[in-house]
Protein backbone atom coordinates (compact mmCIF):
# COMPACT_ATOMS: atom_id res chain seq x y z
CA UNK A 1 5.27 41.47 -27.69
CA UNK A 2 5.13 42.13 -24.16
CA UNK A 3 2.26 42.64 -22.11
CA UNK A 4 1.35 46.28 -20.77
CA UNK A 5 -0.50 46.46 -17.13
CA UNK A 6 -2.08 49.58 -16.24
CA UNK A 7 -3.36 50.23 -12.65
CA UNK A 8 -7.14 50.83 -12.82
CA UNK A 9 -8.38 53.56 -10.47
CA UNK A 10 -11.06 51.15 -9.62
CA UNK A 11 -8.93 48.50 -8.42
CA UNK A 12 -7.20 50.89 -6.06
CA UNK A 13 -9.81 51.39 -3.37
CA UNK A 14 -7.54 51.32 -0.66
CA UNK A 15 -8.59 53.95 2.52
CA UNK A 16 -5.85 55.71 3.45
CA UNK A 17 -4.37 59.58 4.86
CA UNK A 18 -1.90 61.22 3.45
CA UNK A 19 0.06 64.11 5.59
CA UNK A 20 1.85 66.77 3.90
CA UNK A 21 4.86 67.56 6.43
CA UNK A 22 7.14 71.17 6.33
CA UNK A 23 10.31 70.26 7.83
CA UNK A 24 13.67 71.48 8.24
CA UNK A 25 14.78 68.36 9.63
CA UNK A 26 16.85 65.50 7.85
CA UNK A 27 14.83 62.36 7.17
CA UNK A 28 16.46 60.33 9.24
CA UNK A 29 16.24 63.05 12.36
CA UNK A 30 12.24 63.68 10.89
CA UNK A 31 11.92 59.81 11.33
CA UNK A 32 13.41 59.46 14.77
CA UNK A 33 11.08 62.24 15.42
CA UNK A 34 8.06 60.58 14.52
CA UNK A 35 8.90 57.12 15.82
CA UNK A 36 9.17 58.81 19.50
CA UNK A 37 5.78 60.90 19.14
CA UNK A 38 3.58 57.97 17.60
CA UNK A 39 4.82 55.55 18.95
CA UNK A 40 5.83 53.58 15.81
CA UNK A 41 8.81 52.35 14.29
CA UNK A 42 9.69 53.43 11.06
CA UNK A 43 12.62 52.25 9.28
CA UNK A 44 14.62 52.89 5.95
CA UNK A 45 13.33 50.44 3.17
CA UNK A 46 16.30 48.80 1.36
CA UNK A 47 15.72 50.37 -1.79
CA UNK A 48 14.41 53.54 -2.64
CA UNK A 49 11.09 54.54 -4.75
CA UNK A 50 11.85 54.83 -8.26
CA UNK A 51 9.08 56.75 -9.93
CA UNK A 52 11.62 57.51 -13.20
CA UNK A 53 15.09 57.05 -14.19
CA UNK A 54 15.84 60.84 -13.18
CA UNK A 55 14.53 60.43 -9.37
CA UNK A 56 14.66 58.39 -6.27
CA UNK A 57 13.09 58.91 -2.97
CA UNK A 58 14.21 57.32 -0.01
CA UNK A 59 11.24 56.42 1.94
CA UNK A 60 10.59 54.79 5.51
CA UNK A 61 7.62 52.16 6.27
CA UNK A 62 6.38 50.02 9.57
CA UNK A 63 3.69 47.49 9.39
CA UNK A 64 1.65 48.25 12.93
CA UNK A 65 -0.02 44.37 13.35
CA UNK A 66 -2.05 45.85 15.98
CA UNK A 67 -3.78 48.25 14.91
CA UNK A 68 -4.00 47.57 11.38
CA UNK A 69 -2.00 50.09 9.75
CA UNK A 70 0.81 50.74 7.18
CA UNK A 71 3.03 53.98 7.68
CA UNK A 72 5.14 54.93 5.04
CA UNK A 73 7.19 58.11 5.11
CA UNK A 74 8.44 59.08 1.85
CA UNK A 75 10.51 62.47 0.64
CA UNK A 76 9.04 64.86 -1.71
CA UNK A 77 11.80 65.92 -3.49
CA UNK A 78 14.96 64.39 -5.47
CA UNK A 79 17.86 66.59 -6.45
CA UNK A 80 19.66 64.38 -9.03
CA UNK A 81 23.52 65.60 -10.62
CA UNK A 82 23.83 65.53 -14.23
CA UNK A 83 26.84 66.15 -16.18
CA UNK A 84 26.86 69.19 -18.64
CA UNK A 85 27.36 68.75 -22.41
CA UNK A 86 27.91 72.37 -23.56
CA UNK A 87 30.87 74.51 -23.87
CA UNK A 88 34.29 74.33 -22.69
CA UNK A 89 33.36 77.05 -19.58
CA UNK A 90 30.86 74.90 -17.44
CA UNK A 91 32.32 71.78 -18.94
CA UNK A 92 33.55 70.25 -15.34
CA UNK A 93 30.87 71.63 -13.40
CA UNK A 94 27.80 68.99 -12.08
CA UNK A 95 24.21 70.02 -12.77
CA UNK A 96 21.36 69.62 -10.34
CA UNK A 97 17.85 68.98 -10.85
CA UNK A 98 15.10 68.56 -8.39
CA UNK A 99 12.43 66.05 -8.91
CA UNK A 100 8.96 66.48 -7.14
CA UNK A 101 7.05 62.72 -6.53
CA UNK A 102 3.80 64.78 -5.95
CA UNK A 103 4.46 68.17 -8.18
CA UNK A 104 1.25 69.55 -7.24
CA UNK A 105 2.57 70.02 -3.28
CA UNK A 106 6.51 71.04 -4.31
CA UNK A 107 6.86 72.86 -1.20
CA UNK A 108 6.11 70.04 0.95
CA UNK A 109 9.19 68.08 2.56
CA UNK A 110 7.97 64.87 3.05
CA UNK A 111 4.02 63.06 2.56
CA UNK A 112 2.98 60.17 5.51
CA UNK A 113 0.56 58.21 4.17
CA UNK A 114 -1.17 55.66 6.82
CA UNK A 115 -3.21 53.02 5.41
CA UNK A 116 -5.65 51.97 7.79
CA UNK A 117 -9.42 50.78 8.19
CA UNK A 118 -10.54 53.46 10.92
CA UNK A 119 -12.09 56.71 10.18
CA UNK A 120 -11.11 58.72 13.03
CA UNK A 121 -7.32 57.96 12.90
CA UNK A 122 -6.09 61.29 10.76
CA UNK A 123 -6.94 64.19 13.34
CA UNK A 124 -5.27 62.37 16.55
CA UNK A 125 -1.98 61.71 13.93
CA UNK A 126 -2.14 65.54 13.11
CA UNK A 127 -2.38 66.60 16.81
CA UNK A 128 0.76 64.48 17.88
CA UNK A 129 3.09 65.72 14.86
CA UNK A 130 2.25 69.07 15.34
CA UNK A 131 4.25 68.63 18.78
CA UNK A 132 7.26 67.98 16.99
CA UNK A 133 10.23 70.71 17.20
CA UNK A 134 11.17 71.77 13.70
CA UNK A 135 7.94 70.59 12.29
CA UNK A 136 6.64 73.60 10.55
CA UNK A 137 3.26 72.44 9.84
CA UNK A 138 1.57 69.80 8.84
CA UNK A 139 -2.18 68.95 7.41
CA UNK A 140 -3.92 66.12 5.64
CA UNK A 141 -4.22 66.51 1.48
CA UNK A 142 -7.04 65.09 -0.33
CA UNK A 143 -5.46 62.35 -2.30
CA UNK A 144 -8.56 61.95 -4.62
CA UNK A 145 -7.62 65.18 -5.77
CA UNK A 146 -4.04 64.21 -7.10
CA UNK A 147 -3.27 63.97 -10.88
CA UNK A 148 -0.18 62.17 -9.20
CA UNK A 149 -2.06 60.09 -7.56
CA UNK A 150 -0.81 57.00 -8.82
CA UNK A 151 2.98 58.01 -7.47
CA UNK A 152 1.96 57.31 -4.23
CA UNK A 153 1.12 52.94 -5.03
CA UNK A 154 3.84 51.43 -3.57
C-alpha cells in the first residue's frame, strides 16, 4: 500500500504576496515587462505546473539572493483541446476547455506571488506594475482567503 502525504495548513507558514494581474499581454511580453520595471529576472521554468491531468500552466520564477525573495509568475488559465466522441457532424472538430489554477479569481490573467521576509514589500511592487503599458490593473488578493489555496505550493 502506498503512503498518502497531505500538506498540513500548519506546516505551510510561509509569508508571502500574491498579485492578481489583468493583462492583454502574452506571458512572455508580460514577463519582459516586469523584468524591466522591477528590476528582476524572471525566466520560463522547464516544465510547467501541473495541478491535474486536464491543465498546465506555464509559469516564470527568479530567486533574488539579495534581497531575499522568490518571484514566481504563473498563468491563470489553461485552455486544453479534447477530441469529441459524439456524432458523425462535430466528429473532426477539437474541443476546448479552459482550466482556472485559482477559480475563485477566473478573470485574472496571471497571479505574482513574491515570497519574502519584509512587510512593506507589496505596495512599492504594486506602484511599479501599475506603470506597465497594457497592464490593466493589478492589486494584492488575500491568499488566506483561498479555498485554492493549496494550488499555489510549488
Amino acid at each position: 500500500m502506498a503512503a498518502i502525504y497531505k500538506i498540513s495548513e500548519d506546516s505551510y507558514d510561509e509569508q508571502f504576496t500574491l498579485i492578481a494581474l489583468h493583462s492583454s499581454r502574452e506571458d512572455h511580453s508580460l514577463v519582459y515587462a516586469l523584468n524591466s520595471c522591477l528590476k528582476i529576472k524572471l525566466k520560463r521554468a522547464v516544465k510547467d505546473l501541473e495541478i491535474s491531468p486536464n491543465g498546465a500552466f506555464p509559469f516564470f520564477d527568479w530567486r533574488d539572493q539579495i534581497n531575499d525573495r522568490y518571484y514566481t509568475l504563473i498563468s491563470n488559465n489553461s485552455v486544453v483541446t479534447e477530441e469529441l466522441n459524439v456524432g458523425n457532424l462535430f466528429q473532426d472538430l477539437p474541443s476546448f476547455t479552459a482550466y482556472s489554477l485559482i477559480p475563485e479569481y477566473k478573470d485574472v490573467d496571471y497571479f505574482l506571488k513574491v515570497e519574502h521576509d519584509e512587510w512593506d514589500v507589496e505596495k512599492e511592487i504594486l506602484k511599479s506594475i501599475l506603470t506597465i503599458p497594457k497592464v490593466i490593473t493589478a492589486y494584492s488578493v488575500d491568499a488566506n482567503k483561498l479555498k485554492s489555496r493549496n494550488n499555489l505550493i510549488y
